[in-house]
Structures are given as C-alpha cells and as structure tokens.
PDB file of N, CA and C in Angstrom:
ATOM      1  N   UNK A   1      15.180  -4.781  -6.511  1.00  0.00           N
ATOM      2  CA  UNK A   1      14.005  -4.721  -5.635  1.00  0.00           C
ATOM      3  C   UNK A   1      12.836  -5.455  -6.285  1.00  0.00           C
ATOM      4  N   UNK A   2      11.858  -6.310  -5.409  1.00  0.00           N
ATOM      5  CA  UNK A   2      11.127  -6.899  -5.928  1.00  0.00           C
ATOM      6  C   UNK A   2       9.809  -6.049  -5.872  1.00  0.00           C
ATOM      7  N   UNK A   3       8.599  -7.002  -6.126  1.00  0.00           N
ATOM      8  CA  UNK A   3       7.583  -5.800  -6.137  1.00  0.00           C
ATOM      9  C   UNK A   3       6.715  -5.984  -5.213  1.00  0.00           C
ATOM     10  N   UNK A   4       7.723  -6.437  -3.676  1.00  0.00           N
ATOM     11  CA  UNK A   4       6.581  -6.212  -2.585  1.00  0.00           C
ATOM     12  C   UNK A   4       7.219  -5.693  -1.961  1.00  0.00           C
ATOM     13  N   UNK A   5       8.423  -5.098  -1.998  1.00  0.00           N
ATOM     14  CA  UNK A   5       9.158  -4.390  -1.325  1.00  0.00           C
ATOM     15  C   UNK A   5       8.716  -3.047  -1.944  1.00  0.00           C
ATOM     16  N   UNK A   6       8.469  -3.160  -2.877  1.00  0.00           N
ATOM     17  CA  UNK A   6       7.825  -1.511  -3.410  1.00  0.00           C
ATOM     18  C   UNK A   6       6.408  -1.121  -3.131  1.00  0.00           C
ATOM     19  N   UNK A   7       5.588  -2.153  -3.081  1.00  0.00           N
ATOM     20  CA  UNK A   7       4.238  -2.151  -2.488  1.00  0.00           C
ATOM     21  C   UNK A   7       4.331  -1.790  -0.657  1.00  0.00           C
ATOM     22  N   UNK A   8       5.449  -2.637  -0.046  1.00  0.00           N
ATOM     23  CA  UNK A   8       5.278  -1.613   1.097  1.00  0.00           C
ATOM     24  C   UNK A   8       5.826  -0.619   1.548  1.00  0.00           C
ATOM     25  N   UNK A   9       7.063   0.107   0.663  1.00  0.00           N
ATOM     26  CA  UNK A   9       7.055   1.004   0.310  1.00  0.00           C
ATOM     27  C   UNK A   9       6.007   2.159   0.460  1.00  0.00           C
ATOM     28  N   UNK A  10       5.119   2.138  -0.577  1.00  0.00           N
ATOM     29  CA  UNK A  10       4.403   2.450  -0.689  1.00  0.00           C
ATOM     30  C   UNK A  10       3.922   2.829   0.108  1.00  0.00           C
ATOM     31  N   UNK A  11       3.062   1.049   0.958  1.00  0.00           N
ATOM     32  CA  UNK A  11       1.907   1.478   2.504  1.00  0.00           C
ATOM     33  C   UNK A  11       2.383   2.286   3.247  1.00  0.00           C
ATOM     34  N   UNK A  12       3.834   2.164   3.318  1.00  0.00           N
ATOM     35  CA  UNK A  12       4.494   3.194   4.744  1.00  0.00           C
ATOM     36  C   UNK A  12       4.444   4.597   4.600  1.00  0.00           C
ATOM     37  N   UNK A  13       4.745   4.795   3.007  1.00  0.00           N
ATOM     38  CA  UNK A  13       4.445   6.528   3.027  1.00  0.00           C
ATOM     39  C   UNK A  13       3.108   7.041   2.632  1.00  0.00           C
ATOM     40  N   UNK A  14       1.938   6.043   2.301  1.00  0.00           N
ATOM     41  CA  UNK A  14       0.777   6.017   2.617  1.00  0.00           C
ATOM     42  C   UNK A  14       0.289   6.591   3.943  1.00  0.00           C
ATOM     43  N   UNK A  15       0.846   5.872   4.806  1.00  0.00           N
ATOM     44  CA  UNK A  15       0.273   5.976   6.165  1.00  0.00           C
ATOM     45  C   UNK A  15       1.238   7.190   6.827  1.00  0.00           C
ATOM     46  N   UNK A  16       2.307   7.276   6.336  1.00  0.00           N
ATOM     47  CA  UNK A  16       3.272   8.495   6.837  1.00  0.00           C
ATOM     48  C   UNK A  16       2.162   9.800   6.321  1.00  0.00           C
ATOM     49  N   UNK A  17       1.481  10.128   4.955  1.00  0.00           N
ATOM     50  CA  UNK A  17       1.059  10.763   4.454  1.00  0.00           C
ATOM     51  C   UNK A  17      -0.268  11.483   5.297  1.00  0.00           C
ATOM     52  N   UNK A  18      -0.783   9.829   5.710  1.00  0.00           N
ATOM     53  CA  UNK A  18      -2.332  10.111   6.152  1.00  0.00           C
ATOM     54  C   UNK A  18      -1.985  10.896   7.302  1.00  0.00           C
ATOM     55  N   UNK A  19      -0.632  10.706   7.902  1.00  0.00           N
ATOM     56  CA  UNK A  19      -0.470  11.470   9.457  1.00  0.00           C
ATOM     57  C   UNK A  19      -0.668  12.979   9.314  1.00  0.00           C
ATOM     58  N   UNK A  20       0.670  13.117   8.351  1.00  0.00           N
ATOM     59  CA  UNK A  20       0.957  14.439   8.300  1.00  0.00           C
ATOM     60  C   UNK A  20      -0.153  15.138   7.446  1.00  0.00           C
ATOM     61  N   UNK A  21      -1.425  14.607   7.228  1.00  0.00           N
ATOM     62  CA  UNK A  21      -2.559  15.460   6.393  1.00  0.00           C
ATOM     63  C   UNK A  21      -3.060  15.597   7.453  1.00  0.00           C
ATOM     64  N   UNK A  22      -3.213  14.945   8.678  1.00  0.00           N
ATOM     65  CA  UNK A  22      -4.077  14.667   9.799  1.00  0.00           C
ATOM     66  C   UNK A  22      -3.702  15.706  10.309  1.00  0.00           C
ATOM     67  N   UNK A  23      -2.985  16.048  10.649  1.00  0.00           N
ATOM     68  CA  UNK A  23      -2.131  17.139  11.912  1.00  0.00           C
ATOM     69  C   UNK A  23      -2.598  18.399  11.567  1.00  0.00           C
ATOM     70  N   UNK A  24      -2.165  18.853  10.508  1.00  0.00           N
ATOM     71  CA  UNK A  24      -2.897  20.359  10.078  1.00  0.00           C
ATOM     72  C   UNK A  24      -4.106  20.550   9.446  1.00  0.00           C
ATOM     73  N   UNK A  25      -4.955  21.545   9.530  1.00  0.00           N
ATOM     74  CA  UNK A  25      -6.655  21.414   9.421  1.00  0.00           C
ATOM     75  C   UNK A  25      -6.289  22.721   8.213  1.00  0.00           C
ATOM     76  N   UNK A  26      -6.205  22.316   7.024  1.00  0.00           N
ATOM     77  CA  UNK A  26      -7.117  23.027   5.562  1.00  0.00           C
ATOM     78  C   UNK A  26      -6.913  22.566   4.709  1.00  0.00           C
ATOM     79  N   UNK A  27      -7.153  22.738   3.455  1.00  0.00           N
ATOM     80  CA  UNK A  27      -7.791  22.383   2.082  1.00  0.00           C
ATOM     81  C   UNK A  27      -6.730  20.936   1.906  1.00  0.00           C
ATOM     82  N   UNK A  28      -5.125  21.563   1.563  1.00  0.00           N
ATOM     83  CA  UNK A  28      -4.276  20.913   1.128  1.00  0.00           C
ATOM     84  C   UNK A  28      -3.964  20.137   2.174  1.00  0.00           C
ATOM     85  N   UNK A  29      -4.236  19.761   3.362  1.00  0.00           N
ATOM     86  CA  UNK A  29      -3.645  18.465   4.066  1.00  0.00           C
ATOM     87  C   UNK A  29      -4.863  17.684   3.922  1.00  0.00           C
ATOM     88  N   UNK A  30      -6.240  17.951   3.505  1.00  0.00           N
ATOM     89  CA  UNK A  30      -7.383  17.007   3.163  1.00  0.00           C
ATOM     90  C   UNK A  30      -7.028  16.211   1.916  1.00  0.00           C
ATOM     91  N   UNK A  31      -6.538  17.048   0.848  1.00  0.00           N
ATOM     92  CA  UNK A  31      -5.847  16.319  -0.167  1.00  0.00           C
ATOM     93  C   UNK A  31      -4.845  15.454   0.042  1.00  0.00           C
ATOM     94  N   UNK A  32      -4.029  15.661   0.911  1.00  0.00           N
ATOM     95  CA  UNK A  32      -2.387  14.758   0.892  1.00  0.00           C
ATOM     96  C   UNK A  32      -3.322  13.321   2.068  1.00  0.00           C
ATOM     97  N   UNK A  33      -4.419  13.642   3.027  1.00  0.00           N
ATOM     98  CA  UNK A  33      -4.572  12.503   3.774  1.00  0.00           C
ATOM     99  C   UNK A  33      -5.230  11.579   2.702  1.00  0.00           C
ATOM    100  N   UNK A  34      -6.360  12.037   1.869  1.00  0.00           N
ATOM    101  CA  UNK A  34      -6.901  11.355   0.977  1.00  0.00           C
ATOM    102  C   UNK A  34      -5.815  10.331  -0.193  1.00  0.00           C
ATOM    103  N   UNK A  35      -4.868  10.994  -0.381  1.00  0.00           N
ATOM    104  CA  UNK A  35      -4.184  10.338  -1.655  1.00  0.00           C
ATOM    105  C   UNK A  35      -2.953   9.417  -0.365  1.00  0.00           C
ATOM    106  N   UNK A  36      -3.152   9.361   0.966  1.00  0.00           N
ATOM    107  CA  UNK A  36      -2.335   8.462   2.073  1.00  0.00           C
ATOM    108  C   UNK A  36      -3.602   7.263   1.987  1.00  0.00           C
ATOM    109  N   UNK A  37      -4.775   7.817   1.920  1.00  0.00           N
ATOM    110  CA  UNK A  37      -5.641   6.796   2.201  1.00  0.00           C
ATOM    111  C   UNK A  37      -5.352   5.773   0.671  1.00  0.00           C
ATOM    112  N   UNK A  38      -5.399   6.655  -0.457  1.00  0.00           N
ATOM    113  CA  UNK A  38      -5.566   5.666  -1.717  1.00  0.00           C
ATOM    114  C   UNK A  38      -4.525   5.202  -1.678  1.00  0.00           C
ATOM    115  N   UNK A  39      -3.172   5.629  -1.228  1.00  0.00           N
ATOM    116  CA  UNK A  39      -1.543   4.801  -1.642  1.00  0.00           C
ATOM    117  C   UNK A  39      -1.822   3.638  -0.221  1.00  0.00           C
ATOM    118  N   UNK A  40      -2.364   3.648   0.445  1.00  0.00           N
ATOM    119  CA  UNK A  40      -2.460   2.255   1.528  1.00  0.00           C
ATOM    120  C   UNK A  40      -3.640   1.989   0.847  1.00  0.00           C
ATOM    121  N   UNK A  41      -4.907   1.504   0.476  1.00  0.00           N
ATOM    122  CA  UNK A  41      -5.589   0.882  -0.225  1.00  0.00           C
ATOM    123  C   UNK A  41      -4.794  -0.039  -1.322  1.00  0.00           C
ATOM    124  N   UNK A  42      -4.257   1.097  -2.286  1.00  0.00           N
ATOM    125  CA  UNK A  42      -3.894   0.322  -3.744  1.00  0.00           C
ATOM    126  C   UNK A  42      -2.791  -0.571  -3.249  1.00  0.00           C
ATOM    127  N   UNK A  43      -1.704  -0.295  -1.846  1.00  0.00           N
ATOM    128  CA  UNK A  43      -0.700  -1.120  -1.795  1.00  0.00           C
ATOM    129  C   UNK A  43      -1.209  -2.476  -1.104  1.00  0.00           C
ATOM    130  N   UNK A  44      -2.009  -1.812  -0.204  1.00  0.00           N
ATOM    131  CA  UNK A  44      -2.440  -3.309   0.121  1.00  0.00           C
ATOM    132  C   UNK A  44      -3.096  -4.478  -0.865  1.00  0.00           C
ATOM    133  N   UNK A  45      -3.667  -3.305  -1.332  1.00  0.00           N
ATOM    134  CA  UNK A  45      -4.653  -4.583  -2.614  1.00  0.00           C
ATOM    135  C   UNK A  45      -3.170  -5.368  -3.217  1.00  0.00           C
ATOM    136  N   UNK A  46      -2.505  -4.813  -4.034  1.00  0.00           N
ATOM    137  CA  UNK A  46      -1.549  -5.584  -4.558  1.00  0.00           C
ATOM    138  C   UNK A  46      -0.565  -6.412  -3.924  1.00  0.00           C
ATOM    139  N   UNK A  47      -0.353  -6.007  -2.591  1.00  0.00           N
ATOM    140  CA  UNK A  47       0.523  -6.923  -1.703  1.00  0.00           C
ATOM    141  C   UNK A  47      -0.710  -8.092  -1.936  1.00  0.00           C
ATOM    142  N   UNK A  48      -1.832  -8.171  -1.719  1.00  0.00           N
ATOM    143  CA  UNK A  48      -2.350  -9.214  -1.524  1.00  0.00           C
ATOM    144  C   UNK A  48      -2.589  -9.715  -2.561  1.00  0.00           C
ATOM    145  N   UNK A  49      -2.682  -9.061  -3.591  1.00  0.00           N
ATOM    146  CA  UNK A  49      -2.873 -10.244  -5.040  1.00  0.00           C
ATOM    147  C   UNK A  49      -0.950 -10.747  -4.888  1.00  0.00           C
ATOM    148  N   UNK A  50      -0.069 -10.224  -5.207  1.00  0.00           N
ATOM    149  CA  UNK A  50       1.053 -11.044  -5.042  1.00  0.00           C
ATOM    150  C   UNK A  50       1.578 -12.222  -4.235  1.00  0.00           C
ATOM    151  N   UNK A  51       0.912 -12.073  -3.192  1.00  0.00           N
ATOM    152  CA  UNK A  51       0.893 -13.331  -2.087  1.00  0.00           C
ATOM    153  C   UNK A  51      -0.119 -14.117  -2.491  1.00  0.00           C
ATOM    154  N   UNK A  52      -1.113 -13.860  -3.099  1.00  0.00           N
ATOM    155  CA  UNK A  52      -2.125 -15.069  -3.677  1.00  0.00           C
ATOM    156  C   UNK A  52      -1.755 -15.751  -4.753  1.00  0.00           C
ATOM    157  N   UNK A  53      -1.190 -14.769  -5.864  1.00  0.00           N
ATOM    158  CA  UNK A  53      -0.106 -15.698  -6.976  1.00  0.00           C
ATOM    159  C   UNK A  53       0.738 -16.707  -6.157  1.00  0.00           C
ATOM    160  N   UNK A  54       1.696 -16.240  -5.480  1.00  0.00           N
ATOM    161  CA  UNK A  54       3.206 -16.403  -4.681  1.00  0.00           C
ATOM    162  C   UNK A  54       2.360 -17.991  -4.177  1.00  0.00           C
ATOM    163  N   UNK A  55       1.237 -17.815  -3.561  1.00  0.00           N
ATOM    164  CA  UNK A  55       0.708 -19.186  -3.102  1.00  0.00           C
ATOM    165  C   UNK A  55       0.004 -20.585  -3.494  1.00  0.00           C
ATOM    166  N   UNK A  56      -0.736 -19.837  -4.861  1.00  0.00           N
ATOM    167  CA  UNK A  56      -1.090 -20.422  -6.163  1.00  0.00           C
ATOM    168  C   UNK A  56       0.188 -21.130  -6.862  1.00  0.00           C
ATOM    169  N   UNK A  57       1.030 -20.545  -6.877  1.00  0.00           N
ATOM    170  CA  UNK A  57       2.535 -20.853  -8.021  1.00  0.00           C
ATOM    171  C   UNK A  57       3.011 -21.978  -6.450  1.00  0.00           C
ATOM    172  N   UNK A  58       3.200 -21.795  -5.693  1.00  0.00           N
ATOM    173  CA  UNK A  58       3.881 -22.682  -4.535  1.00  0.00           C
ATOM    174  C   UNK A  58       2.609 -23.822  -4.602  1.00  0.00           C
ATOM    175  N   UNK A  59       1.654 -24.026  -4.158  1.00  0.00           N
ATOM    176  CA  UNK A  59       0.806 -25.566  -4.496  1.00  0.00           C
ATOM    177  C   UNK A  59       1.254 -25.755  -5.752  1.00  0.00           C
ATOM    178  N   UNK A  60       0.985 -25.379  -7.104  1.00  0.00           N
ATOM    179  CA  UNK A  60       1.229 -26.049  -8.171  1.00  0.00           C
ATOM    180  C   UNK A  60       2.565 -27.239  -8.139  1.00  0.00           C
ATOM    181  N   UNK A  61       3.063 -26.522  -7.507  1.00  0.00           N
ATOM    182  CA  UNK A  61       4.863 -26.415  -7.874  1.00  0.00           C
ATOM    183  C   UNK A  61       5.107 -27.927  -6.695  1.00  0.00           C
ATOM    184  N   UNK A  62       4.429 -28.010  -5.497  1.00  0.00           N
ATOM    185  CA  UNK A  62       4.198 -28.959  -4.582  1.00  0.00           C
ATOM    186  C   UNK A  62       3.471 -30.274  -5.345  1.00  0.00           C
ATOM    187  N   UNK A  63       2.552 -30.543  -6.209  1.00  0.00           N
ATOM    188  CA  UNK A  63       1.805 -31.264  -6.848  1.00  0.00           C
ATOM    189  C   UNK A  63       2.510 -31.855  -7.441  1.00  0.00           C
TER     190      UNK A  63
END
C-alpha cells in the first residue's frame, strides 16, 4: 500500500467518524466528531502535499 491510499483511508473514516459523533448528542460523540474533523484535515493536508511532490518530481523528470 502506498501512502495515499492510507491517507484516504484515513479521510473516509474521518468523515465516517464525524457522522456517527453527529447522530448522538453527549460528551463522548463531541469527542469522536472532533478527532473525524482532525483525521479529514490531517488527511487531506497530506494527500495534498503528496500530489504536489508527485507533480514537482513529474516536471523535473519532463525537462
């Protein structure tokens, strides 16, 4: 597995997370939506630095 297949990984049970915090109202589903919100933040950030390498390394490589 490479490491954008694990990054969206990630986003999906990110956003699976944020649901199921959403649905029930107390303490501990405020916690599980919050840490859905940070696992889709941090995955996205890194999907997107990897595609900016991935595109950087592809011009060079074209030159």
């Amino acid at each position: 597995m490479n490491k954008k297949t694990i990054y969206l990984l990630l986003f999906v049970s990110g956003i699976f997370l944020l649901f199921y915090g959403s649905r029930a109202v107390n303490t501990i589903s405020v916690y599980i939506s919050i840490a859905g919100v940070v696992l889709v933040m941090y995955s996205l950030f890194k999907i997107s630095t990897v595609w900016v390498k991935r595109n950087d390394e592809e011009e060079k490589n074209t030159e």
